[in-house]
C-alpha atoms as a PDB file:
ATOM      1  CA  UNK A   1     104.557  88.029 106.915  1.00  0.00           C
ATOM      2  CA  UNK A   2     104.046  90.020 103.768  1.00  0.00           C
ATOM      3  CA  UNK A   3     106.149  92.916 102.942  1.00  0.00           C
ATOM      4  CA  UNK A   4     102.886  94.755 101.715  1.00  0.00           C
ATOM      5  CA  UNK A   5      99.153  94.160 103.303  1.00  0.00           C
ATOM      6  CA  UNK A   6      96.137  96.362 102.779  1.00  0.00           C
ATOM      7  CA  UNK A   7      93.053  95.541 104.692  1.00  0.00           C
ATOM      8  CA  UNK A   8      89.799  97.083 103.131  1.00  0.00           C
ATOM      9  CA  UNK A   9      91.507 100.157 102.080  1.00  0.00           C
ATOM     10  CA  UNK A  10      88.882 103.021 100.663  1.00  0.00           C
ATOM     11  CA  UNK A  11      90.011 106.355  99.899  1.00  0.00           C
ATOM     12  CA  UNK A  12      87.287 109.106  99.548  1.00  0.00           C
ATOM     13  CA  UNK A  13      87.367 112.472  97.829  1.00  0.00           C
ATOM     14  CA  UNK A  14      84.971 115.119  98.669  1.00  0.00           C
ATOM     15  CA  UNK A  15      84.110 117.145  95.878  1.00  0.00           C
ATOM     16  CA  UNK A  16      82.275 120.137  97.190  1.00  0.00           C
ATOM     17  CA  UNK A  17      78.708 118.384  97.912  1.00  0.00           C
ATOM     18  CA  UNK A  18      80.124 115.247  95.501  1.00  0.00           C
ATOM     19  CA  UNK A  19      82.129 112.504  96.918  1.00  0.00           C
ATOM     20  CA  UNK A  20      84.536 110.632  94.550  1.00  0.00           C
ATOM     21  CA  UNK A  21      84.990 106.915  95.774  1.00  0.00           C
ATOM     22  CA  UNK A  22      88.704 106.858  93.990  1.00  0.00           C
ATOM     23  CA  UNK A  23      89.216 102.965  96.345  1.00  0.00           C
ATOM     24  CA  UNK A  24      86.509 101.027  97.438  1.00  0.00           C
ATOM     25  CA  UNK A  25      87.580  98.456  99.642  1.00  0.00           C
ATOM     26  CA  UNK A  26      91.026  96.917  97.914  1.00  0.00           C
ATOM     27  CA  UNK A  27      93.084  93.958  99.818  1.00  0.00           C
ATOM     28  CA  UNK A  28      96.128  92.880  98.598  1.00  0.00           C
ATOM     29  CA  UNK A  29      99.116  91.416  99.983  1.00  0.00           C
ATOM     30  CA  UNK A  30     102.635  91.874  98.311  1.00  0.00           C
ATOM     31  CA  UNK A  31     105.820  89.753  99.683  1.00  0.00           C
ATOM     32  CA  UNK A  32     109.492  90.641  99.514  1.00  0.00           C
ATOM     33  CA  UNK A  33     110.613  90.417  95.927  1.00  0.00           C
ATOM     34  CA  UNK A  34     107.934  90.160  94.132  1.00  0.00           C
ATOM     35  CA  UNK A  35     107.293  91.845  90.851  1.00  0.00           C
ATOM     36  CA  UNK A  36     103.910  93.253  90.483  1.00  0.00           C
ATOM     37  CA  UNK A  37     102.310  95.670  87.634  1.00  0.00           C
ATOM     38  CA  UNK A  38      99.103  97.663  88.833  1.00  0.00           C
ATOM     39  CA  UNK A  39      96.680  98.546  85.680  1.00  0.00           C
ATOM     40  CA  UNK A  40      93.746  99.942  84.937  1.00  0.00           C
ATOM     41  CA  UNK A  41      92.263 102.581  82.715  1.00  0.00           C
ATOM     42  CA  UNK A  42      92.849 106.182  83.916  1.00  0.00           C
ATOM     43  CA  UNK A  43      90.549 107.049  86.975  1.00  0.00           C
ATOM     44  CA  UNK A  44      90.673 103.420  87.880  1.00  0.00           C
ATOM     45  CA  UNK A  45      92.313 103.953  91.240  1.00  0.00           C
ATOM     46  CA  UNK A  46      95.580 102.610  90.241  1.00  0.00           C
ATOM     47  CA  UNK A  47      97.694 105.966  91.218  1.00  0.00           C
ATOM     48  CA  UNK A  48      95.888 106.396  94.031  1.00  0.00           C
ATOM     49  CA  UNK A  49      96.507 102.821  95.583  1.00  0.00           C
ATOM     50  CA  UNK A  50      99.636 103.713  94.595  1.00  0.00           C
ATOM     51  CA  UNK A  51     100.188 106.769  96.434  1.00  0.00           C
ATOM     52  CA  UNK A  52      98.436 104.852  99.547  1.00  0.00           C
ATOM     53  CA  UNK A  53     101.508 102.088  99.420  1.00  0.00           C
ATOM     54  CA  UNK A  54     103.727 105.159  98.451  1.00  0.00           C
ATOM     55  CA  UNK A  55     102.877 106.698 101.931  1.00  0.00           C
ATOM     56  CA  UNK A  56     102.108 110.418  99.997  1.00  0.00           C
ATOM     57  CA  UNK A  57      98.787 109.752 100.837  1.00  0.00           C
ATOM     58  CA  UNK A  58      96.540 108.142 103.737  1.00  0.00           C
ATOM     59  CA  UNK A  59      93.066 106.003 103.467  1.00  0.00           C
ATOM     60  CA  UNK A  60      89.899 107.244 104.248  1.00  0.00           C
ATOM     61  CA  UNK A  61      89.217 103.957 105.618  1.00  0.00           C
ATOM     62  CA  UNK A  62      91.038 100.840 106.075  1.00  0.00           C
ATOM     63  CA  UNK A  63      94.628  99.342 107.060  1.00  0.00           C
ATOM     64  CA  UNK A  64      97.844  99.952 105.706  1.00  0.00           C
ATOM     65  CA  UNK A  65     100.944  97.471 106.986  1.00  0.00           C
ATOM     66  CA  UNK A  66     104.268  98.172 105.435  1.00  0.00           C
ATOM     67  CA  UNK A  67     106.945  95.340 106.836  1.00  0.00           C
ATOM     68  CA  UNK A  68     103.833  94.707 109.626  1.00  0.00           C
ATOM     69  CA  UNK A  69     103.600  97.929 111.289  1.00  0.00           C
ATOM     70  CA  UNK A  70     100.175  99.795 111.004  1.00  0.00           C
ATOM     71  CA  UNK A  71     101.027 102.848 108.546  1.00  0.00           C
ATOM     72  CA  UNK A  72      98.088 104.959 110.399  1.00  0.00           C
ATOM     73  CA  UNK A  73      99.390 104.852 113.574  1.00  0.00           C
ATOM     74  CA  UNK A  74     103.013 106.623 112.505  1.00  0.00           C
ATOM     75  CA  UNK A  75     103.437 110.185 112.660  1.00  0.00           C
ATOM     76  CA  UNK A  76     104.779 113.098 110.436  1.00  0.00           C
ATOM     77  CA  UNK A  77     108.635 112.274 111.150  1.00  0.00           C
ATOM     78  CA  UNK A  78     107.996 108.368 110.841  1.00  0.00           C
ATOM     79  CA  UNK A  79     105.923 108.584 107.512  1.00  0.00           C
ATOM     80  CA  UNK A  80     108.874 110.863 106.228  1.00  0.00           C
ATOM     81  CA  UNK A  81     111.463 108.508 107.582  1.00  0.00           C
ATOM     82  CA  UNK A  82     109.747 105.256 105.670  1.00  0.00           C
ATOM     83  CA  UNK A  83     109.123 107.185 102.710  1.00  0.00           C
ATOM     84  CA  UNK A  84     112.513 108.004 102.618  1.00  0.00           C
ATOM     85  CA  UNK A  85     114.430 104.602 103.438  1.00  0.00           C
ATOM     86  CA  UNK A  86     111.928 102.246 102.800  1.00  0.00           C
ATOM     87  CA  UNK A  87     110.554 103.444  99.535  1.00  0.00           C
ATOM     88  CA  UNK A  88     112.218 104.811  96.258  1.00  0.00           C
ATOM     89  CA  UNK A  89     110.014 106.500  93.369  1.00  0.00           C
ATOM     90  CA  UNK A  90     110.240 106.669  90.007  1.00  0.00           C
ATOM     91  CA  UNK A  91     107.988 109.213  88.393  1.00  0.00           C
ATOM     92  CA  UNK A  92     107.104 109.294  84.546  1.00  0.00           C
ATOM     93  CA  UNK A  93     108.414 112.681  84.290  1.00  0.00           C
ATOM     94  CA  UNK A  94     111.434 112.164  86.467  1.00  0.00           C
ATOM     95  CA  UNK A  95     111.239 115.046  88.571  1.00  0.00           C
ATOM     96  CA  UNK A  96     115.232 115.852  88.613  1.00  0.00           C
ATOM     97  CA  UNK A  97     116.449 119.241  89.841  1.00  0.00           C
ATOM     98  CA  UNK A  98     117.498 121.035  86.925  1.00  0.00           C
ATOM     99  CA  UNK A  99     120.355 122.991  88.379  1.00  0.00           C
ATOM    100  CA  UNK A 100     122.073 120.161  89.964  1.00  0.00           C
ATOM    101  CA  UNK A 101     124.179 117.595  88.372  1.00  0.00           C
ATOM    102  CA  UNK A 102     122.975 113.831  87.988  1.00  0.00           C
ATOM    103  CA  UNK A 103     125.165 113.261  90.800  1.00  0.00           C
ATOM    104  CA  UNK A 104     123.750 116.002  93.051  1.00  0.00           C
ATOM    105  CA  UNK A 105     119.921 114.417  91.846  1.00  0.00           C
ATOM    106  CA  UNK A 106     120.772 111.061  92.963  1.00  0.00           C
ATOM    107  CA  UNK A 107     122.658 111.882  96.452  1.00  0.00           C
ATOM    108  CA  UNK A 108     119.718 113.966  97.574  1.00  0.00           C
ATOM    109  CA  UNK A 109     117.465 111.411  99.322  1.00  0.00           C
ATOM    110  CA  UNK A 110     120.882 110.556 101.360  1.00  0.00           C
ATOM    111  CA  UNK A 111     120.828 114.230 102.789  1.00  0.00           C
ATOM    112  CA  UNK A 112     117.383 113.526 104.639  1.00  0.00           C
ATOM    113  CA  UNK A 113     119.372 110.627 106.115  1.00  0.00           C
ATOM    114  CA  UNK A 114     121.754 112.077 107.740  1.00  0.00           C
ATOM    115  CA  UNK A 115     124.733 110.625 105.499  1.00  0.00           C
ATOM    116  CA  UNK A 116     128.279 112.217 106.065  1.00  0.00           C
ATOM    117  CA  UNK A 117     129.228 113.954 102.530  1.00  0.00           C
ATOM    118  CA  UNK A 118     131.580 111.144 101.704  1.00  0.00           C
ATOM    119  CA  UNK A 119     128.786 108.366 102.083  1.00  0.00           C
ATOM    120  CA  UNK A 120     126.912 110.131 100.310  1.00  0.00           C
ATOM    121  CA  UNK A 121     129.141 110.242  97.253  1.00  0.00           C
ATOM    122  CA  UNK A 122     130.265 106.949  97.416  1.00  0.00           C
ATOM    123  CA  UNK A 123     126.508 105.438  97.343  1.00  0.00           C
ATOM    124  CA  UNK A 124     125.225 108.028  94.951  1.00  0.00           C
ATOM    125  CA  UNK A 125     128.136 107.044  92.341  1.00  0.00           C
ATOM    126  CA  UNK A 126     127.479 103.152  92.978  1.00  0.00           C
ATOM    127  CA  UNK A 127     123.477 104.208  91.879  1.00  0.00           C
ATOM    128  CA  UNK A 128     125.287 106.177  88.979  1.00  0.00           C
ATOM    129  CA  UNK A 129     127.075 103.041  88.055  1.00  0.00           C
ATOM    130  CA  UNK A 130     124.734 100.382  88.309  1.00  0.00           C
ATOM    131  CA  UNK A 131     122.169 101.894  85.943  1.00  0.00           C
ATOM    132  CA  UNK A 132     125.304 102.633  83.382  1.00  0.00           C
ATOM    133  CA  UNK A 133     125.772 106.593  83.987  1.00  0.00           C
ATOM    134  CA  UNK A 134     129.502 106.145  85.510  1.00  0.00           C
ATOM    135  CA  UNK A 135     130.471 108.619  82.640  1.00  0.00           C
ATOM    136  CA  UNK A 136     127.422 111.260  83.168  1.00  0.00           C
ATOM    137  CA  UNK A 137     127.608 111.851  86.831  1.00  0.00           C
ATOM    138  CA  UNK A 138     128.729 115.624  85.848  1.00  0.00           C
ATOM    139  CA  UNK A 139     125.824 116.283  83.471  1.00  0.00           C
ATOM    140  CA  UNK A 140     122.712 118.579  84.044  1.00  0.00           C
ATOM    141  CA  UNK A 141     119.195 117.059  83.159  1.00  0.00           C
ATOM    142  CA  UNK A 142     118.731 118.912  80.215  1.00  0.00           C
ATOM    143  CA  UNK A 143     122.238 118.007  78.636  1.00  0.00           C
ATOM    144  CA  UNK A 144     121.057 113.917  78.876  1.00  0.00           C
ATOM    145  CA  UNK A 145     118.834 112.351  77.095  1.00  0.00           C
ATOM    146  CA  UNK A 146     115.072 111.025  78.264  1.00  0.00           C
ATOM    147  CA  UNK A 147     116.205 107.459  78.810  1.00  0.00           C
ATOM    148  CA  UNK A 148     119.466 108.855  80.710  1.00  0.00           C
ATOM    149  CA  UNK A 149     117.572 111.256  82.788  1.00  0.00           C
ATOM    150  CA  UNK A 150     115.323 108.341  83.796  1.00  0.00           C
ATOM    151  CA  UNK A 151     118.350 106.234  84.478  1.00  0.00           C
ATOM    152  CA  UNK A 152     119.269 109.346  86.858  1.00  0.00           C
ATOM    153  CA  UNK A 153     115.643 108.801  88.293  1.00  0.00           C
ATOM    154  CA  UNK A 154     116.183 105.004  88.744  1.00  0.00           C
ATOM    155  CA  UNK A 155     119.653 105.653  90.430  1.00  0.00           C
ATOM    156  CA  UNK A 156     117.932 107.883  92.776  1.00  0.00           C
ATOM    157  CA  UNK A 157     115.490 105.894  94.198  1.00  0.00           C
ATOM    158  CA  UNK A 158     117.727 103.314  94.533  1.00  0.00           C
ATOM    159  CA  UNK A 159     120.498 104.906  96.343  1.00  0.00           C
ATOM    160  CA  UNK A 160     119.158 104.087 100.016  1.00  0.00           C
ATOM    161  CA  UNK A 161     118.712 100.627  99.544  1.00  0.00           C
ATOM    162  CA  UNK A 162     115.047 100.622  99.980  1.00  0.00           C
ATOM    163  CA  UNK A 163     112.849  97.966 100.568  1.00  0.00           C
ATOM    164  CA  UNK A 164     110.484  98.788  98.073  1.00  0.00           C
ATOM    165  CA  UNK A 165     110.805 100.950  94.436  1.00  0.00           C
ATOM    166  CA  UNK A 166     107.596 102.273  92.839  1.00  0.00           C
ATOM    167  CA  UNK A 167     107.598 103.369  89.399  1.00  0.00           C
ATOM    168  CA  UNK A 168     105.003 105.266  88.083  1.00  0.00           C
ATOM    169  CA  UNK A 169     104.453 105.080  84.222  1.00  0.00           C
ATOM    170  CA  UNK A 170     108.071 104.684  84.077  1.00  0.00           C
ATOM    171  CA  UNK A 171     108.627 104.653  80.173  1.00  0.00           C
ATOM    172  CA  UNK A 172     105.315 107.088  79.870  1.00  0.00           C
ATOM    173  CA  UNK A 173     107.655 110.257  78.303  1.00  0.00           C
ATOM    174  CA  UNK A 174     110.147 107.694  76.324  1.00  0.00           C
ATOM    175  CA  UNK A 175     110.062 106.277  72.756  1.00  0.00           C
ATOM    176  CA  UNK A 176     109.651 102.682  72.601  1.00  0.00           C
ATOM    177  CA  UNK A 177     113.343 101.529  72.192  1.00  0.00           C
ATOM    178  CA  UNK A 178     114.231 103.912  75.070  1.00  0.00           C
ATOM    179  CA  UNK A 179     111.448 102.414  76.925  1.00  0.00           C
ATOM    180  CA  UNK A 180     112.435  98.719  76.709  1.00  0.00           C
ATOM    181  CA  UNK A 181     115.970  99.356  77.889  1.00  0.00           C
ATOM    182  CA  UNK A 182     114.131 101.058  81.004  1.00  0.00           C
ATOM    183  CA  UNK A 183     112.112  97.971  81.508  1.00  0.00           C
ATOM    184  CA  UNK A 184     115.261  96.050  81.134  1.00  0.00           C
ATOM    185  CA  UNK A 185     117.197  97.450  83.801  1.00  0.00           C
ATOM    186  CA  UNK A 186     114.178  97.360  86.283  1.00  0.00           C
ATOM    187  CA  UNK A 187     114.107  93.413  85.101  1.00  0.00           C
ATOM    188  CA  UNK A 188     117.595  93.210  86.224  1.00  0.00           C
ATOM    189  CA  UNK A 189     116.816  95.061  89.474  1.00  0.00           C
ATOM    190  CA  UNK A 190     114.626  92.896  90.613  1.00  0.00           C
ATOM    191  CA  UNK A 191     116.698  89.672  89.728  1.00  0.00           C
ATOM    192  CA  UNK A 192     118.788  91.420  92.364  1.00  0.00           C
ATOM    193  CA  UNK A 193     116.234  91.401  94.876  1.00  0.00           C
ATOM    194  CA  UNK A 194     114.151  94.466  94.772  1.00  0.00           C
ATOM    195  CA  UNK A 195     110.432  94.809  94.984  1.00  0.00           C
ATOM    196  CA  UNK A 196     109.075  96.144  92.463  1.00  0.00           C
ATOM    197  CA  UNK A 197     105.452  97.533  91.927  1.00  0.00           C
ATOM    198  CA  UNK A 198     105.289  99.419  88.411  1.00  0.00           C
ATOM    199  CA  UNK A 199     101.860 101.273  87.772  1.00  0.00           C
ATOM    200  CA  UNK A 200     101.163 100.920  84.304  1.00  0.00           C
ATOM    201  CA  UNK A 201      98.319 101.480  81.538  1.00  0.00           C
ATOM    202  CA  UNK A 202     100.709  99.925  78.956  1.00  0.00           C
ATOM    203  CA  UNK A 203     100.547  95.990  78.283  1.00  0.00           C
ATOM    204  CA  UNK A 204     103.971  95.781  77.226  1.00  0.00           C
ATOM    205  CA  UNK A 205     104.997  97.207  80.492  1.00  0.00           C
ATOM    206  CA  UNK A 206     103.136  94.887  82.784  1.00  0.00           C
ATOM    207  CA  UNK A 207     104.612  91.938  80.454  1.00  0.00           C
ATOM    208  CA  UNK A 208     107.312  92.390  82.362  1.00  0.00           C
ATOM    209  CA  UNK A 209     105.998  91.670  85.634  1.00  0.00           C
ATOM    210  CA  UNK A 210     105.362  88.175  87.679  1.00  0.00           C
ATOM    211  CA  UNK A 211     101.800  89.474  88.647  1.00  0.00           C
ATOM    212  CA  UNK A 212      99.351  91.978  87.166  1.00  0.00           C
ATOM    213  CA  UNK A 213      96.788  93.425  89.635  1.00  0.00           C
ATOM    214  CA  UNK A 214      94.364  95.464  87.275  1.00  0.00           C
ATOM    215  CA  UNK A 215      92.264  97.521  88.800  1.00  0.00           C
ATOM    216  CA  UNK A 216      88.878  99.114  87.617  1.00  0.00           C
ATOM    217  CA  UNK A 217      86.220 101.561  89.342  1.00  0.00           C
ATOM    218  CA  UNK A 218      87.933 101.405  92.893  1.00  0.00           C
ATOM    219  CA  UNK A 219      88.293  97.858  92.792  1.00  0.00           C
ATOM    220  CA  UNK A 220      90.301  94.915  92.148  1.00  0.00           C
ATOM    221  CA  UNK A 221      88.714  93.532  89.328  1.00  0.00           C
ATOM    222  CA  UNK A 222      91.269  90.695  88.594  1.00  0.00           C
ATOM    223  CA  UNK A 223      94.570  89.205  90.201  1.00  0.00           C
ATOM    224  CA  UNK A 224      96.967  87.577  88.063  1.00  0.00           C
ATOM    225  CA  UNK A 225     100.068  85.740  88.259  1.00  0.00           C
ATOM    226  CA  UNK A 226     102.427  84.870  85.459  1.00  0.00           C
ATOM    227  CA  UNK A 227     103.210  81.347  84.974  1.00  0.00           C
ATOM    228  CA  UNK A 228     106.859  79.968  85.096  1.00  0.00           C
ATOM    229  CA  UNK A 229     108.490  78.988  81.990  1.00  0.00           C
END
C-alpha cells in the first residue's frame, strides 16, 4: 500500500471562456520514506500537483489516496484535520508570523490540535532543537537570518510528526551556501524517516533526492530513480 497514489488526476482552470489544462491525467505512486523531487519548468503543473497531494486544492477529475483513503470523499473538518497532522509545508518564502517569536511560529499548527499549552511547548522546542535553533526560540522573524527563518519554517512543519513534509522551492529566497545547509538538514530528515517530496526548478536541489518526477505541459514526462552507490 503506497503512502501516496493518484489515479488519472486532471485539474482544470476555467479562464473566462478559456480553460487552462494545468494536469492532464498524472499517476504516481509515492511509498513511506521515500525521497522524491517534482520538476518542471514554471507552468508545468508541478505546484499544482503539488497543492493536489498538499490537500489546498482538489482535482477536477481523478483519484486522490493519501495512506489509502479516497481524499474526495472527506469533508471540510477531515481535509483540515489531514492537512494539519498528516502533512507539514515548507514554503519558499516561509510564511512566519512576524509578531510572534520562532517559538510561537513553530507551536502554532499544535493549537489546531488541540495540544494542552505544555505539549505544545515541549514539541515546539524539540522542532526548535532538531533543526539547531535551541538558542533562537525568543527571536522575531525579522531579527534571524533567511536560512534561520527557514529553519523556523522546517521546525514548523515538523512539529506534529507528520506523515508527509512538502517543501516548496525550499532554498528559492536563500544564497547558495545558505541553501545547501537547508538541503542538508532535509537530507538528514529523511534519513530519519520522513517523506519527503521537494518541488523544485533547481538541479542542484533535486540532486538531493532518490527520485526525480519532472513534469512538463500537465504531464509526467519522465520518472526517475537515483541509483545506489
Amino acid at each position: 500500500m503506497s503512502l501516496i497514489e493518484v489515479q488519472d488526476l486532471w485539474k482544470i482552470y476555467e479562464m473566462g471562456q478559456e480553460k487552462v489544462y494545468a494536469l492532464r491525467g498524472i499517476n504516481v505512486k509515492i511509498e513511506k520514506g521515500e525521497y522524491v523531487a517534482i520538476m518542471g519548468p514554471s507552468g508545468s503543473g508541478k505546484s499544482t500537483l503539488m497543492n493536489l497531494i498538499g490537500c489546498l486544492d482538489t482535482p477536477t477529475k481523478g483519484a486522490y489516496l493519501l495512506n489509502n483513503h479516497a481524499v474526495a470523499a472527506m469533508n471540510d473538518d477531515e481535509l483540515a484535520a489531514v492537512r494539519n497532522r498528516e502533512i507539514g509545508f515548507i514554503f519558499q518564502t516561509f510564511n512566519l508570523l512576524p509578531r510572534a517569536t520562532s517559538l510561537h511560529n513553530v507551536e502554532l499548527p499544535l493549537i489546531y490540535s488541540g495540544d494542552g499549552r505544555e505539549e505544545r511547548m515541549k514539541k515546539a522546542m524539540r522542532a526548535m532543537q532538531i533543526v539547531g535553533l535551541g538558542d533562537r526560540m525568543t527571536h522575531k522573524p525579522n531579527e534571524l537570518s533567511g536560512g534561520q527563518r527557514q529553519r523556523v519554517a522546517i521546525a514548523r512543519a515538523l512539529v506534529n510528526s507528520p506523515s508527509i513534509i512538502l517543501a516548496d522551492e525550499p532554498t528559492g529566497n536563500l544564497d547558495s551556501v545558505t541553501g545547501s545547509e537547508i538541503m542538508a538538514l532535509l537530507a538528514d530528515l529523511h534519513n530519519q524517516g520522513n517523506t519527503l517530496i521537494v518541488v523544485t526548478h533547481s538541479p542542484e536541489v533535486a540532486n538531493f533526492a532518490g527520485r526525480v518526477i519532472h513534469i512538463l505541459d500537465g504531464k509526467i514526462d519522465r520518472d526517475e530513480y537515483k541509483k545506489a552507490g
